[in-house]
C-alpha atoms as a PDB file:
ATOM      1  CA  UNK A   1     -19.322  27.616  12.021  1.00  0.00           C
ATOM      2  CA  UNK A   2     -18.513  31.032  11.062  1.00  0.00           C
ATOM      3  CA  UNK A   3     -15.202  30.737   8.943  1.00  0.00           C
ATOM      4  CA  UNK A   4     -12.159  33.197   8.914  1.00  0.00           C
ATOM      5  CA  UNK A   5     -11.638  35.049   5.762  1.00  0.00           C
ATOM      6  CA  UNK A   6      -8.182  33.681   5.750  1.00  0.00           C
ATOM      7  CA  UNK A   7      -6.827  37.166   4.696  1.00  0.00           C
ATOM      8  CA  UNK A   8      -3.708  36.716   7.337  1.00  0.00           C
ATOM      9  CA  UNK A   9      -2.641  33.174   7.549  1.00  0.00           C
ATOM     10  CA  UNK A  10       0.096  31.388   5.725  1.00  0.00           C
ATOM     11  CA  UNK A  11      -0.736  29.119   2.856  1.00  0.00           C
ATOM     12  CA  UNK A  12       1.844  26.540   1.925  1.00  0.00           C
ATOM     13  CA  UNK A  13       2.222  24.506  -1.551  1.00  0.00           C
ATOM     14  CA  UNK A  14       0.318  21.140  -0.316  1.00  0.00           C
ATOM     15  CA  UNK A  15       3.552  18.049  -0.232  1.00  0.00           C
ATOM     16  CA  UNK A  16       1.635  15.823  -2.463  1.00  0.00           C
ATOM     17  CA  UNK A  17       1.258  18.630  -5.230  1.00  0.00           C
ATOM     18  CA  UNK A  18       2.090  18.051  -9.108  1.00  0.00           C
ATOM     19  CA  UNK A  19       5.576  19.361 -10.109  1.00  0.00           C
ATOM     20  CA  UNK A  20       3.369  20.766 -13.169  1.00  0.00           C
ATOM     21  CA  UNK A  21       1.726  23.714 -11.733  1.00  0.00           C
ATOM     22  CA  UNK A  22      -1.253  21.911 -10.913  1.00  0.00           C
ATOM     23  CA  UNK A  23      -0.932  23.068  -6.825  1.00  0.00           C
ATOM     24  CA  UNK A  24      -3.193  23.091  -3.939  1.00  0.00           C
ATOM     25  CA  UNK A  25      -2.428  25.436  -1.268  1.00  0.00           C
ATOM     26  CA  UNK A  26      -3.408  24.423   2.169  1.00  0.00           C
ATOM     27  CA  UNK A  27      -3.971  26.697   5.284  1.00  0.00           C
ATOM     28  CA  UNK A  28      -4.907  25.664   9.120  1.00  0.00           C
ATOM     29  CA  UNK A  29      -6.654  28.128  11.285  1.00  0.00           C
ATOM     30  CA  UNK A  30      -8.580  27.223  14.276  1.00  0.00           C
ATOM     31  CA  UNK A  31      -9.812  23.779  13.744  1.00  0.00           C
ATOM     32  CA  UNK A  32     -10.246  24.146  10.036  1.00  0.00           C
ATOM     33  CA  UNK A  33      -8.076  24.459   6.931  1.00  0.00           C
ATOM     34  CA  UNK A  34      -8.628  26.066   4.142  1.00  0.00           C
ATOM     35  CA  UNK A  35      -7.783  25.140   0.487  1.00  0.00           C
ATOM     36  CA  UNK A  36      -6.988  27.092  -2.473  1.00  0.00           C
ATOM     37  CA  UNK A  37      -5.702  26.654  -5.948  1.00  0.00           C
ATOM     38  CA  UNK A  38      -1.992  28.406  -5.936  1.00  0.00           C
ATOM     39  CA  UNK A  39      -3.086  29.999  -9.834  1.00  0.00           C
ATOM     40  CA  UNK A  40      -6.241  31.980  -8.532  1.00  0.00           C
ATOM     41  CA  UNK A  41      -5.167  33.063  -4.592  1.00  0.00           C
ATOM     42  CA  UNK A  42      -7.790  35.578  -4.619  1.00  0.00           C
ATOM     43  CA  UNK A  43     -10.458  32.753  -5.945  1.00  0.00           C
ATOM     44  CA  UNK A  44     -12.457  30.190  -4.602  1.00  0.00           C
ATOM     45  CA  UNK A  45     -11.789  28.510  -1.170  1.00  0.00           C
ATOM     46  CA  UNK A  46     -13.074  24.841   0.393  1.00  0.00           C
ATOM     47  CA  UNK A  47     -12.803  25.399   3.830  1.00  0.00           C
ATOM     48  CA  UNK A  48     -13.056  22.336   6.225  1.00  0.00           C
ATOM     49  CA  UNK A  49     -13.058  21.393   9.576  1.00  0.00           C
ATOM     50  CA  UNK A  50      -9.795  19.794  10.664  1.00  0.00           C
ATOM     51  CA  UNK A  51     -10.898  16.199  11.137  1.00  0.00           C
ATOM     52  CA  UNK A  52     -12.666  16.413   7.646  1.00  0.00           C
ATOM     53  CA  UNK A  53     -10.187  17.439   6.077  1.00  0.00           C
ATOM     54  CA  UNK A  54      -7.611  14.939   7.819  1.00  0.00           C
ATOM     55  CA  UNK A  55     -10.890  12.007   6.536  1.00  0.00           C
ATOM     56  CA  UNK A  56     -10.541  13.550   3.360  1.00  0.00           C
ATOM     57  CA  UNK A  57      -6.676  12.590   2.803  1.00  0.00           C
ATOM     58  CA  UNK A  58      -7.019   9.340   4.533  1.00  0.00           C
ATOM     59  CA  UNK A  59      -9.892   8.379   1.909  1.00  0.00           C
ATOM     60  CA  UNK A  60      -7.436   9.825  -1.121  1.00  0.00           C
ATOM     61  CA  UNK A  61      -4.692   7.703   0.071  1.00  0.00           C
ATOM     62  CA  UNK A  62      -6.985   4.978   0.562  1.00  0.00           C
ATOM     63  CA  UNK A  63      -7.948   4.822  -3.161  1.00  0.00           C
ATOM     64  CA  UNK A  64     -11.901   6.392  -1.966  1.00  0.00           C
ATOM     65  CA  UNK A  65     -11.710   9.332  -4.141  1.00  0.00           C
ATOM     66  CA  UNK A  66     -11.696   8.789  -8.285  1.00  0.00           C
ATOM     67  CA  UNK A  67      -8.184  12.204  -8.405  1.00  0.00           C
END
């Protein structure tokens, strides 16, 4: 899967982020989304497919993941 650089879409503040600056920005594009911290937009990015990343939030809500 060749991934987008993500240069051009719109991030938004993820819902479920801490009121205390601790923020993950979330961007779909094309069947995946990308996720970024909102302190370091130019740094690292964990780009998923969408259906991971929709596993991936049903497992946090589901108690799966030790956040």
């Amino acid at each position: 899967m060749s991934a987008p650089s993500f240069a051009h879409v719109q991030w938004r503040k993820s819902s479920r982020s801490a009121q205390n600056d601790q923020c993950v920005e979330v961007a779909p594009e094309r069947g995946i989304v990308g996720l970024r911290d909102s302190k370091d937009p130019s740094g690292p990015k964990v780009i998923l497919r969408s259906s991971a990343f929709r596993r991936f939030v049903a497992d946090v809500r589901d108690g799966v993941h030790d956040l």
